[in-house]
N, C-alpha and C. Protein backbone atom coordinates (compact mmCIF):
# COMPACT_ATOMS: atom_id res chain seq x y z
N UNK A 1 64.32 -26.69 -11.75
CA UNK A 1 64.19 -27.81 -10.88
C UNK A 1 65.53 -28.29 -10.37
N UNK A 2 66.21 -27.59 -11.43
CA UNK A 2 67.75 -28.51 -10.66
C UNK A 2 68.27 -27.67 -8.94
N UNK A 3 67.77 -26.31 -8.66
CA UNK A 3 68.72 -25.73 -8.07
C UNK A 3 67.89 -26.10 -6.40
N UNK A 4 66.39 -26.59 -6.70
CA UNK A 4 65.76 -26.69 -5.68
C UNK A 4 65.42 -27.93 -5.18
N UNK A 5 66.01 -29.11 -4.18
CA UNK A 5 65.53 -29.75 -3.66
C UNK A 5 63.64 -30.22 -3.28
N UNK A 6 63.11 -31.06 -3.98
CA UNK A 6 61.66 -31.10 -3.72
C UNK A 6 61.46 -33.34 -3.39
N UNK A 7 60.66 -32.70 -2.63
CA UNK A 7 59.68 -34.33 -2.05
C UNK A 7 59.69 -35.11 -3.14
N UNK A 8 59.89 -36.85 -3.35
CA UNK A 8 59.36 -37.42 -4.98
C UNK A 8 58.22 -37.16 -4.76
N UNK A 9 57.09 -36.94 -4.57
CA UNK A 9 55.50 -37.55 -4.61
C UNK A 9 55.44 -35.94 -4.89
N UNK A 10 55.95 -34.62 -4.63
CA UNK A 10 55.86 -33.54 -5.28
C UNK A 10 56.50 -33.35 -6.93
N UNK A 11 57.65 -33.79 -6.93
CA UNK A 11 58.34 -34.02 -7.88
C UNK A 11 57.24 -35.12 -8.97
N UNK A 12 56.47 -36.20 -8.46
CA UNK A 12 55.86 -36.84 -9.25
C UNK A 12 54.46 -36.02 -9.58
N UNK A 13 54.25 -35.01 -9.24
CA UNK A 13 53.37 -33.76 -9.38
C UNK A 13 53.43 -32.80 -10.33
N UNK A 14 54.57 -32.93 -10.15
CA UNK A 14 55.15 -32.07 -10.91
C UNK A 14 55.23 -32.57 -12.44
N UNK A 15 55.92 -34.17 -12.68
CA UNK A 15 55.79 -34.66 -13.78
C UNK A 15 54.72 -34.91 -14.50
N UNK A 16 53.84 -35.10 -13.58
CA UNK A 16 52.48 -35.09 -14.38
C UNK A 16 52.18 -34.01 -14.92
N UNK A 17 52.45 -32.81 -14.58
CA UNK A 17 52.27 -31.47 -15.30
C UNK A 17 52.83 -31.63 -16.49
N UNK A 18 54.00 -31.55 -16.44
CA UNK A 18 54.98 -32.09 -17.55
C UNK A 18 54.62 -32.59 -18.16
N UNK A 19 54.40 -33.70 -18.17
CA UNK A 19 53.38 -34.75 -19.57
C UNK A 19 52.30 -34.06 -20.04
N UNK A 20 50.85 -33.20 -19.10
CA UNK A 20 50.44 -32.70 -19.92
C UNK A 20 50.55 -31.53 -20.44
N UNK A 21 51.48 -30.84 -20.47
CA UNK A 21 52.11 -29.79 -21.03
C UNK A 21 52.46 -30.28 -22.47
N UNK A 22 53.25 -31.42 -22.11
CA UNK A 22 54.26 -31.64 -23.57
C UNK A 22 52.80 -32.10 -24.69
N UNK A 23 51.99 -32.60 -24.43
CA UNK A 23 51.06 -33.29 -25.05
C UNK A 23 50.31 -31.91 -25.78
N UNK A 24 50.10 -31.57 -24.94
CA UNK A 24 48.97 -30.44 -25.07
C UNK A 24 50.37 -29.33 -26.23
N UNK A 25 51.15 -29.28 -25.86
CA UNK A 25 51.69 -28.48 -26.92
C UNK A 25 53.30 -28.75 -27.86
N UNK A 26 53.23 -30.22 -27.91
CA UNK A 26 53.78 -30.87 -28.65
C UNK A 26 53.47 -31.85 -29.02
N UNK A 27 52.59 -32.07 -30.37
CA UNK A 27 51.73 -32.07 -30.72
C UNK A 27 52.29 -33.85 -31.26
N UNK A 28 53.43 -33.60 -32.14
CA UNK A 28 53.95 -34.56 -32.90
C UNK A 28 55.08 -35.33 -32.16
N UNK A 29 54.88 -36.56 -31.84
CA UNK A 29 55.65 -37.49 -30.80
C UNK A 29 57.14 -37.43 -31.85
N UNK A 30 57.02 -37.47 -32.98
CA UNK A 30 57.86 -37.90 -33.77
C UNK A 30 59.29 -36.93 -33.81
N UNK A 31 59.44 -35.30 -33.50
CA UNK A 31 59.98 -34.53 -33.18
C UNK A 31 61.20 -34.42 -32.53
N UNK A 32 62.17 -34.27 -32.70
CA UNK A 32 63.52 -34.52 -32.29
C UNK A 32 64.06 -33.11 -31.37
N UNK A 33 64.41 -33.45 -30.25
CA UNK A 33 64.95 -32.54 -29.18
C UNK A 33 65.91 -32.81 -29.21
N UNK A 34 66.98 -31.57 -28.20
CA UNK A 34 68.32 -31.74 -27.64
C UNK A 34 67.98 -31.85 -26.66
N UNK A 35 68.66 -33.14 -25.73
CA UNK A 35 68.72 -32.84 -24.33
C UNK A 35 69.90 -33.35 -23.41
N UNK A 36 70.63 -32.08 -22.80
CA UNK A 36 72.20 -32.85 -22.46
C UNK A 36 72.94 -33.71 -23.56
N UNK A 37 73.18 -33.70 -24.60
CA UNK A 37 73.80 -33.47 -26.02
C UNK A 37 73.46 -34.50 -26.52
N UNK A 38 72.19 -35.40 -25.95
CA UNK A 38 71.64 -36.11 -26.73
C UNK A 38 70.23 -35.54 -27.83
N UNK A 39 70.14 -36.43 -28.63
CA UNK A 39 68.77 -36.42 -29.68
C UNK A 39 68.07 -37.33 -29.00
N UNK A 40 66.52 -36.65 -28.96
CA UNK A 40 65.79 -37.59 -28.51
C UNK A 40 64.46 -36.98 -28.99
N UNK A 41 63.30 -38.14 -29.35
CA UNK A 41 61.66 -37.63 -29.63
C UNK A 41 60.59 -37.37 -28.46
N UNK A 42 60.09 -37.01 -28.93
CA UNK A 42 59.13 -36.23 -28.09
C UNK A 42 58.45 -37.41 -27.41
N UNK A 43 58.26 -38.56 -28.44
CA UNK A 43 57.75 -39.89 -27.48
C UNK A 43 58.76 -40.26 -26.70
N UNK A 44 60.00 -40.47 -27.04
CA UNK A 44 61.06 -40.73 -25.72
C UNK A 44 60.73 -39.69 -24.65
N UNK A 45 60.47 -38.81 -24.44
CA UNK A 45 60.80 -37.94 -23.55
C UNK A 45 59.56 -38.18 -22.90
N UNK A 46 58.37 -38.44 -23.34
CA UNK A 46 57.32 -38.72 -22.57
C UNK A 46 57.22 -40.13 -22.14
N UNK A 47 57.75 -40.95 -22.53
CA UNK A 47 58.00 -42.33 -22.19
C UNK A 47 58.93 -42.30 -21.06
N UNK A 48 59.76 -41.52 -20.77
CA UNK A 48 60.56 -41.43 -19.68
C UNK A 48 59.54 -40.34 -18.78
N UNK A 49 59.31 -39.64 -19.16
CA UNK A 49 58.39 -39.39 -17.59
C UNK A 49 57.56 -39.96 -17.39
N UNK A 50 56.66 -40.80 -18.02
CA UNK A 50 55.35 -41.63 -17.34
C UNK A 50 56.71 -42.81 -16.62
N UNK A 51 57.46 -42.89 -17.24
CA UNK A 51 58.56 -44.63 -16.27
C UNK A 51 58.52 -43.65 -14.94
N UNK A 52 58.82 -42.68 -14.04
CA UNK A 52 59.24 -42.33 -13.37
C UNK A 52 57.64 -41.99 -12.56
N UNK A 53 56.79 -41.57 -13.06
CA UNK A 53 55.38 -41.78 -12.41
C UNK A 53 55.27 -43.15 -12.06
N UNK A 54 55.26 -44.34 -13.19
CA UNK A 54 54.69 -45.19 -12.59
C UNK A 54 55.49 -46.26 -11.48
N UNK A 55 57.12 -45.82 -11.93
CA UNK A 55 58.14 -46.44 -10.68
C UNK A 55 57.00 -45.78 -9.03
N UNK A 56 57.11 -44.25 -9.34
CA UNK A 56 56.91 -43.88 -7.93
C UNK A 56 55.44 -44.26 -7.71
N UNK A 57 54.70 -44.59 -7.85
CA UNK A 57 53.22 -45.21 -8.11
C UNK A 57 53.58 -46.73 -7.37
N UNK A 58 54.22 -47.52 -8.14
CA UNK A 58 54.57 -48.43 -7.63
C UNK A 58 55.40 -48.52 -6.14
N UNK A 59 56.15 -47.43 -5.82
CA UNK A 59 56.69 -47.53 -4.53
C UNK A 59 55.88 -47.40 -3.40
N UNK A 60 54.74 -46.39 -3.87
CA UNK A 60 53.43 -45.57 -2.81
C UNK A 60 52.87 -46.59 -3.03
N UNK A 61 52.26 -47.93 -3.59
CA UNK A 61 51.72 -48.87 -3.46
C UNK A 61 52.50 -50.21 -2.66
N UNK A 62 53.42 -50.11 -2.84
CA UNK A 62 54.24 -51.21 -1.97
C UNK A 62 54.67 -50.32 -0.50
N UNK A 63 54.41 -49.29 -0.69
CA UNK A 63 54.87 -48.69 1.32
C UNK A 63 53.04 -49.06 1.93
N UNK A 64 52.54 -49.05 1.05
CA UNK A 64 51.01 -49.00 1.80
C UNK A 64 50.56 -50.41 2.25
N UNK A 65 51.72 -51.10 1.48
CA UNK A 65 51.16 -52.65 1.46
C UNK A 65 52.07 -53.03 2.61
N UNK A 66 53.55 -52.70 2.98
CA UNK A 66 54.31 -52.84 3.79
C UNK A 66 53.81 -52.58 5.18
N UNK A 67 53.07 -50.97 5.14
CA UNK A 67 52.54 -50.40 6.45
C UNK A 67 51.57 -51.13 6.54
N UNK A 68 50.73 -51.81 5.72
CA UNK A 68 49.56 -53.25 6.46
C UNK A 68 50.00 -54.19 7.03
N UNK A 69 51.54 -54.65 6.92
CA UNK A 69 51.56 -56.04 7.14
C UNK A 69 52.60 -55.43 8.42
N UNK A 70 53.20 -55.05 8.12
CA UNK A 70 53.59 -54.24 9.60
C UNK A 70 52.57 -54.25 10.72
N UNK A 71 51.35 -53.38 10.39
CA UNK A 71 50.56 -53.06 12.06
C UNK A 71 50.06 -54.36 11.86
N UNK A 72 49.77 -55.50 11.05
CA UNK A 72 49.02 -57.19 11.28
C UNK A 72 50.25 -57.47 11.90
N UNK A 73 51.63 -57.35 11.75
CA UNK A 73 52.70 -57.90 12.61
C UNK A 73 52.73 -57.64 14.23
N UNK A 74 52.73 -56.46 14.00
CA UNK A 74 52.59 -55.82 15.75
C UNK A 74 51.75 -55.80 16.28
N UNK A 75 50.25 -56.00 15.75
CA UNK A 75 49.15 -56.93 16.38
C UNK A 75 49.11 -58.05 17.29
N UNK A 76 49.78 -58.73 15.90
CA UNK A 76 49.65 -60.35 16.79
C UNK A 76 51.30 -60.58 17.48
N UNK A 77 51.98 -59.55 17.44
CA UNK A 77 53.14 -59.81 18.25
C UNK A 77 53.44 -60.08 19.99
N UNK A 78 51.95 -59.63 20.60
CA UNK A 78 52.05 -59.89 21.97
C UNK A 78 52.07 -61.08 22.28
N UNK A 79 50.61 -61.85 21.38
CA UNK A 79 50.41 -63.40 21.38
C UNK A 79 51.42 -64.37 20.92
N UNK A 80 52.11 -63.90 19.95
CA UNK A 80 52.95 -64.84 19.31
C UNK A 80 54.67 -64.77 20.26
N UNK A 81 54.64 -63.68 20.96
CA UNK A 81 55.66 -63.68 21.96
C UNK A 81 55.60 -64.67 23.59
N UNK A 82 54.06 -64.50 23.52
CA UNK A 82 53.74 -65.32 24.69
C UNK A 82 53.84 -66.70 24.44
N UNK A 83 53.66 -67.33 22.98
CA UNK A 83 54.04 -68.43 22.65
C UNK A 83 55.06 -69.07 22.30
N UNK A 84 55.86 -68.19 21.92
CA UNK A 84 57.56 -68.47 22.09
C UNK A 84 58.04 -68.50 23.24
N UNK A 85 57.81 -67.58 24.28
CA UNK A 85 58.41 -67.80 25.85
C UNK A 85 57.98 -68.94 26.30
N UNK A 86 56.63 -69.74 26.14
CA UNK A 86 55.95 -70.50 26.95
C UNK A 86 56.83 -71.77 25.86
N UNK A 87 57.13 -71.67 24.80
CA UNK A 87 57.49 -72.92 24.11
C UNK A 87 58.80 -73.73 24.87
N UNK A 88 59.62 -72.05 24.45
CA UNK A 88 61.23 -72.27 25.29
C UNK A 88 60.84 -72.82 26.29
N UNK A 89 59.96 -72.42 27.69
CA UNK A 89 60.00 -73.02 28.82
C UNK A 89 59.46 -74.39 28.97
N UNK A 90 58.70 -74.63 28.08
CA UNK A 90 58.42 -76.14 27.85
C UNK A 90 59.79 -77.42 27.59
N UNK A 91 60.28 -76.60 26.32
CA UNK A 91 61.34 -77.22 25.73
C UNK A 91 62.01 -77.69 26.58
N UNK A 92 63.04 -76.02 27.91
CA UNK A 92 64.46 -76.76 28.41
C UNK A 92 63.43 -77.71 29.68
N UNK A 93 62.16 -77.54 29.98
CA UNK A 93 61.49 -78.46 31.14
C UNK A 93 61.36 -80.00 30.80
N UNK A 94 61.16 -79.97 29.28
CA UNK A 94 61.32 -81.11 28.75
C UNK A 94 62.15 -82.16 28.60
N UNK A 95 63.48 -81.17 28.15
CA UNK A 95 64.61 -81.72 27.89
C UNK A 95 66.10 -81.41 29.01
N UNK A 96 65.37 -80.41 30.21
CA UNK A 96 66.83 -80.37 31.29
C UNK A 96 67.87 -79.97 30.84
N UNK A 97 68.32 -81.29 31.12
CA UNK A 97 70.22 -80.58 30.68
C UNK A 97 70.89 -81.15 29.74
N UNK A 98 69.67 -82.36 28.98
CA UNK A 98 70.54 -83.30 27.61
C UNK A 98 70.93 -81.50 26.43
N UNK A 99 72.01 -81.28 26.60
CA UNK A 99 72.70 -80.50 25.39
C UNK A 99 72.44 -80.96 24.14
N UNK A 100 72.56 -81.84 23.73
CA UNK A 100 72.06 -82.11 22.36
C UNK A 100 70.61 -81.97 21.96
N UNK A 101 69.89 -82.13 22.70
CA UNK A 101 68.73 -81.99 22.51
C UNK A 101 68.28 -80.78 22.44
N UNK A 102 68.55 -79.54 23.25
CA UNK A 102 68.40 -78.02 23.51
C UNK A 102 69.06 -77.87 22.42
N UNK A 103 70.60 -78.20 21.67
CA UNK A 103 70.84 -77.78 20.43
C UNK A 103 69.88 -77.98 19.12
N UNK A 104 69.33 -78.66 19.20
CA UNK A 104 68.74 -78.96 17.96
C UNK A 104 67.38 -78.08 18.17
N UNK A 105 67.18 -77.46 18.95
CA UNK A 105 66.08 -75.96 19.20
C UNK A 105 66.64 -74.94 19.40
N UNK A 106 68.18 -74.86 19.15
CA UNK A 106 68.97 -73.79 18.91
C UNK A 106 69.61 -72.92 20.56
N UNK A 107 68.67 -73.77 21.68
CA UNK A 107 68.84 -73.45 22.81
C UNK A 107 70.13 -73.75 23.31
N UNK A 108 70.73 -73.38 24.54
CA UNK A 108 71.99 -73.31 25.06
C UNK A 108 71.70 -74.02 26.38
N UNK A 109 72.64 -75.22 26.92
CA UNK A 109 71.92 -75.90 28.16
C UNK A 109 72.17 -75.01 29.12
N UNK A 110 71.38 -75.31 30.11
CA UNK A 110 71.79 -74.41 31.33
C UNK A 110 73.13 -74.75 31.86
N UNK A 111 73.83 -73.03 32.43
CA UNK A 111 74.84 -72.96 33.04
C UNK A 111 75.13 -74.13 34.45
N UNK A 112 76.39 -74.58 34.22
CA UNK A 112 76.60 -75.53 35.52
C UNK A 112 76.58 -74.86 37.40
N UNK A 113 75.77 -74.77 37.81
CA UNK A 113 76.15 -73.96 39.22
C UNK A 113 77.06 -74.15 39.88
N UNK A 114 78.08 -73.25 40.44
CA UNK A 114 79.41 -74.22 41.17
C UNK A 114 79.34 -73.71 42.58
N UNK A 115 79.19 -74.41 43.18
CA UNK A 115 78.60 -74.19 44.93
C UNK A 115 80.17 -72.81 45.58
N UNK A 116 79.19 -72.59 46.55
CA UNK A 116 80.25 -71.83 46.91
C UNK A 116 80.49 -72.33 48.52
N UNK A 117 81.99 -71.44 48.55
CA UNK A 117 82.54 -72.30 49.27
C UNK A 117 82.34 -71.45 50.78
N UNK A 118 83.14 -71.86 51.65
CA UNK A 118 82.54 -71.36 52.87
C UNK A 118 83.27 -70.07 53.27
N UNK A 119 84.34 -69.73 52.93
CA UNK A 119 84.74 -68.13 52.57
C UNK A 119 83.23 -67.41 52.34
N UNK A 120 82.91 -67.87 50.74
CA UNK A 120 82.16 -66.89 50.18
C UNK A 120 80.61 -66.82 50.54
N UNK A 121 80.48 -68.03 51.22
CA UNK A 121 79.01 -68.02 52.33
C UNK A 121 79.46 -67.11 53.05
N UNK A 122 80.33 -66.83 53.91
CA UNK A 122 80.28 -66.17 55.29
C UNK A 122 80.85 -65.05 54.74
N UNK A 123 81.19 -64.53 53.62
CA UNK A 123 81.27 -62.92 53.33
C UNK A 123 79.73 -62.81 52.76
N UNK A 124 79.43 -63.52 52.44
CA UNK A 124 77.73 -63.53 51.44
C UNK A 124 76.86 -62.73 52.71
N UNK A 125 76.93 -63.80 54.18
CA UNK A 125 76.59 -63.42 55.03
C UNK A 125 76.64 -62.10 56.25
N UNK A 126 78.07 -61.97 55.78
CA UNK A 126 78.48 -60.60 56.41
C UNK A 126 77.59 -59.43 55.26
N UNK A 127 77.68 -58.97 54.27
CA UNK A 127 77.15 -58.24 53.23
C UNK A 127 75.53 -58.23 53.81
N UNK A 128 75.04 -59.45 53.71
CA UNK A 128 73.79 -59.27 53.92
C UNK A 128 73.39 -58.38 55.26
N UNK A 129 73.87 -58.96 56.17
CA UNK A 129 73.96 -58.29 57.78
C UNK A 129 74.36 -56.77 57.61
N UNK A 130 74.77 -56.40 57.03
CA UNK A 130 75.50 -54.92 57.29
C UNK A 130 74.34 -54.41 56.22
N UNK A 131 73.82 -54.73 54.89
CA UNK A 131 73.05 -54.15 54.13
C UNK A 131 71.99 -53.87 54.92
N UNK A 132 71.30 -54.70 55.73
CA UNK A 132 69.82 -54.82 56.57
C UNK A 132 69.97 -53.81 58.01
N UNK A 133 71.48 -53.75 58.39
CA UNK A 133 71.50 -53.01 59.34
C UNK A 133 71.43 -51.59 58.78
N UNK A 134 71.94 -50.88 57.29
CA UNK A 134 72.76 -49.93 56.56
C UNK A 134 71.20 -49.47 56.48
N UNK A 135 70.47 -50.06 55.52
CA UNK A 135 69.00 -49.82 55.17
C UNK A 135 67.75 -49.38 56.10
N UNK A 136 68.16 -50.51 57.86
CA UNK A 136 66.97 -49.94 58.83
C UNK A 136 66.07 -51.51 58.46
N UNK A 137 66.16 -52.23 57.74
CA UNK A 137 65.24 -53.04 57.10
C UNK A 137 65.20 -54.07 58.12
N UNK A 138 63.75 -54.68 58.41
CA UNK A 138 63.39 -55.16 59.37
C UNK A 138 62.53 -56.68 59.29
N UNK A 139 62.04 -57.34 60.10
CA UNK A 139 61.79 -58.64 59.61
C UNK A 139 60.25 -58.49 60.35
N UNK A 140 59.12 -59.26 59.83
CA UNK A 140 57.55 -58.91 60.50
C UNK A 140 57.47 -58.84 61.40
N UNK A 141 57.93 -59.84 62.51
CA UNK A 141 57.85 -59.23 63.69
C UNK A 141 58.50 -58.07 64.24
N UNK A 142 59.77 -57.60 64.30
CA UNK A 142 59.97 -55.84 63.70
C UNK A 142 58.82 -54.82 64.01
N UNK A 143 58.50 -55.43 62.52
CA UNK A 143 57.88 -53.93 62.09
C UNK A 143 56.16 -54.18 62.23
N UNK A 144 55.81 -55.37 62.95
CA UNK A 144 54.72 -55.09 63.69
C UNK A 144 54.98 -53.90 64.87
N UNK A 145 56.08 -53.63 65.32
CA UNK A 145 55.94 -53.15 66.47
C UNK A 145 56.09 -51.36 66.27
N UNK A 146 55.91 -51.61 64.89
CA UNK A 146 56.39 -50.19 64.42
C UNK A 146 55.08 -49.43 64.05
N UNK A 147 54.40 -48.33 64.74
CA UNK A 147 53.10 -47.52 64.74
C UNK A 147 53.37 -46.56 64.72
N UNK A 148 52.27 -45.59 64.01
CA UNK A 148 52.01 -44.29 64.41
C UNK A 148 52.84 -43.65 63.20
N UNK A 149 52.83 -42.20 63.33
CA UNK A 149 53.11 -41.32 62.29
C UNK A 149 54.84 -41.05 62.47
N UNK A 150 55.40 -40.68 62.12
CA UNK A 150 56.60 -39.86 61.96
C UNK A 150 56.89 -38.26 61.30
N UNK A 151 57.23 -37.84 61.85
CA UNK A 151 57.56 -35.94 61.65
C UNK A 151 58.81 -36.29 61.12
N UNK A 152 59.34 -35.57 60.31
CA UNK A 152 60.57 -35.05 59.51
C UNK A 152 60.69 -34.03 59.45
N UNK A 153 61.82 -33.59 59.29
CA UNK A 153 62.35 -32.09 58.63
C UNK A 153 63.75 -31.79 57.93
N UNK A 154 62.98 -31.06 56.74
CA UNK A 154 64.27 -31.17 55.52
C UNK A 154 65.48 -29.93 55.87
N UNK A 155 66.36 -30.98 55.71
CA UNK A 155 67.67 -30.39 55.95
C UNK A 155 68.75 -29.96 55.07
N UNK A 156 68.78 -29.03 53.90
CA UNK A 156 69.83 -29.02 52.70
C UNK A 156 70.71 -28.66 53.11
N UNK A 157 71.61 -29.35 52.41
CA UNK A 157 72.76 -29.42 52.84
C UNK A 157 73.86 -28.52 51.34
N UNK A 158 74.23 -27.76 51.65
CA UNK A 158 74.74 -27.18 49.97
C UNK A 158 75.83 -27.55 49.88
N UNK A 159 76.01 -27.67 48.60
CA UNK A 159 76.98 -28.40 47.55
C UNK A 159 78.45 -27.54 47.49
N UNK A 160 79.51 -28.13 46.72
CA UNK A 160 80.68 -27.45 47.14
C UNK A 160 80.51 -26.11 46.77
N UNK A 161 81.68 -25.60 47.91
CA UNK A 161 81.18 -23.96 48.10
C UNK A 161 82.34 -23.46 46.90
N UNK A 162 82.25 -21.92 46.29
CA UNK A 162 83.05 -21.54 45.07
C UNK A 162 84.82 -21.40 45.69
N UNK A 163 85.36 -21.38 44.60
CA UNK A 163 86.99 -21.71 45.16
C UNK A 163 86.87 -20.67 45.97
N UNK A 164 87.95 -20.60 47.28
CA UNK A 164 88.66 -19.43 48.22
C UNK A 164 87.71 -19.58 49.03
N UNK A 165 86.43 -19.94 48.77
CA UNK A 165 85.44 -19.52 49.95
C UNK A 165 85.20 -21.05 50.84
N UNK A 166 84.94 -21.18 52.16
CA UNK A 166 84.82 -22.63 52.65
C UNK A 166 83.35 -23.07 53.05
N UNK A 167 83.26 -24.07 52.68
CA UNK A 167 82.21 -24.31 52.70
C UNK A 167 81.56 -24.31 53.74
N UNK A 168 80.18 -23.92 54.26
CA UNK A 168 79.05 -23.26 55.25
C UNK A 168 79.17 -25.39 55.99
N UNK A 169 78.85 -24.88 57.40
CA UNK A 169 79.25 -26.46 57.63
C UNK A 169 77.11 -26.67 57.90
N UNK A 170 76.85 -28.00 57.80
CA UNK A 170 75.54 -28.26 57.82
C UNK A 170 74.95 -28.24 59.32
N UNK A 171 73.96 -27.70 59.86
CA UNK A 171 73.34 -27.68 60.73
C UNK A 171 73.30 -29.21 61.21
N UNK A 172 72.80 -29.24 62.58
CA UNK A 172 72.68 -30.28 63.17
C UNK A 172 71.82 -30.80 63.76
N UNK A 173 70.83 -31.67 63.30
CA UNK A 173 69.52 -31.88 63.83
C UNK A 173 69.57 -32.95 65.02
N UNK A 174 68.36 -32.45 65.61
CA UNK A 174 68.26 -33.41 67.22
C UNK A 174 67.52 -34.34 66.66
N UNK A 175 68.25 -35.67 67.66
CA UNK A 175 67.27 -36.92 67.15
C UNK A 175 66.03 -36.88 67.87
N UNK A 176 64.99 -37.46 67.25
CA UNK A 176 63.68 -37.56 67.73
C UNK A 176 63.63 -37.87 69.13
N UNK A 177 62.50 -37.45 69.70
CA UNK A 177 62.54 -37.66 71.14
C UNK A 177 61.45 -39.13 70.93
N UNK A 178 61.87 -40.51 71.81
CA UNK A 178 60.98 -41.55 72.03
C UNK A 178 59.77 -40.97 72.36
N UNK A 179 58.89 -41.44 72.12
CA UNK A 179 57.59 -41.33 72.21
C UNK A 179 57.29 -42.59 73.60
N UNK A 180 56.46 -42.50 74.47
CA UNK A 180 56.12 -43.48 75.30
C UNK A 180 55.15 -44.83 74.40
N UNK A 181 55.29 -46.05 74.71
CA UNK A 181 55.01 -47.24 73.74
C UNK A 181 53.76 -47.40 74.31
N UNK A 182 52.86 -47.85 73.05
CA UNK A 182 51.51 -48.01 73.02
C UNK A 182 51.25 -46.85 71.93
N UNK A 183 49.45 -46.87 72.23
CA UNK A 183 48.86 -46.38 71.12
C UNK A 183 50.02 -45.06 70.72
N UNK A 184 49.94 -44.87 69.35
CA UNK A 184 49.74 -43.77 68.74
C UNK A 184 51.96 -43.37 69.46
N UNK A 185 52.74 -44.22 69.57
CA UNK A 185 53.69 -44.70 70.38
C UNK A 185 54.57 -44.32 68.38
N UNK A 186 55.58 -43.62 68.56
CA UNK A 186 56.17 -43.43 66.61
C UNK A 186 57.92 -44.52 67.01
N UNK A 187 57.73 -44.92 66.69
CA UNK A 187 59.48 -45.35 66.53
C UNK A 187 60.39 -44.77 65.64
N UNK A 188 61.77 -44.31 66.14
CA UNK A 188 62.70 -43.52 65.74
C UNK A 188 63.07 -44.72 64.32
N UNK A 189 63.21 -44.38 63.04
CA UNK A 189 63.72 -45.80 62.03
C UNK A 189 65.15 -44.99 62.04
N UNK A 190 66.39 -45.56 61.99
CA UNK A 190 67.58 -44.34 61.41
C UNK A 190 67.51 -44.58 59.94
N UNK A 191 68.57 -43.97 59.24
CA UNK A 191 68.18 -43.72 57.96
C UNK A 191 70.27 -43.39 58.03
N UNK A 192 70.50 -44.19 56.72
CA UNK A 192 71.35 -44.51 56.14
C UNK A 192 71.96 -42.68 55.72
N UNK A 193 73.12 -42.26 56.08
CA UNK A 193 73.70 -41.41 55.31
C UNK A 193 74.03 -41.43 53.93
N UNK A 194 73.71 -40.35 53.47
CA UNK A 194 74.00 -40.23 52.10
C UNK A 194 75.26 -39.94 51.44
């Protein structure tokens, strides 16, 4: 047993053999062994393997009891999460921005907002403008006016070419031809380079 690594709950399989081995053919508890340069009786030696059955007995009974209260945990964990979010949001609605009060629920008051200034409006505003133009992105009236199907065609483009050699340059596609407006009328959208 020493040279081979085995499972406890095999190993506790195993001891049970063991016990009835020793029983069945050691007859007299009273009997004195060597073991690792101690003296010891045949009842010690069986008294130490039933301790090691009933330790592991006891562990396979407390994992079984653990794995119950576990899946009853993760059961009721959806509900009991929905009642903590809804509490917090009660709480800071309750209590705003008194800090002392959010402390004593362990909460943190809300951050102070610090306005921005008119620099950072009118870059806020530039960003936005160039994103909506970058994207194609359009506002309802827009894209009411936008019908009908659209045709594509895929264009790969290959990736860097191997050293010494130069890279193949990408074909060049024609832009869509307008369609005349009304029914069944496609609008060209452009589309952001990659």
């Amino acid at each position: 047993m020493a040279g081979k690594k085995i499972g406890k709950n095999s190993k506790a399989t195993t001891v049970g053999k063991l016990i009835a081995g020793t029983k069945k053919h050691f007859s007299s508890g009273s009997q004195q062994v060597q073991l690792e340069g101690a003296s010891m009786t045949i009842t010690d030696v069986l008294n130490g393997l039933q301790s090691y059955l009933d330790n592991r007995s006891t562990v396979v009974a407390a994992q079984a009891t653990a794995k119950a209260k576990v899946s009853v945990e993760r059961a009721a964990l959806p509900a009991l999460d929905a009642l903590i979010s809804a509490w917090v949001a009660y709480v800071r609605l309750a209590f705003g921005t008194q800090a002392d009060a959010l402390a004593d629920f362990g909460l943190a008051p809300p951050k102070a907002r610090t306005p921005m200034t008119a620099e950072e409006k009118a870059v806020a505003a530039a960003k936005r403008k160039a994103t909506r133009q970058a994207r194609g992105t359009t506002g309802p009236k827009a894209k009411s006016d936008i019908h009908g199907n659209v045709t594509a065609k895929l264009v790969v483009t290959p990736g860097e070419a191997a050293e010494g050699q130069p890279a193949p340059e990408a074909p060049a596609t024609a832009p869509a031809a307008a369609a005349p407006s009304g029914a069944g009328a496609v609008a060209a959208v452009p589309q952001p380079p990659k």
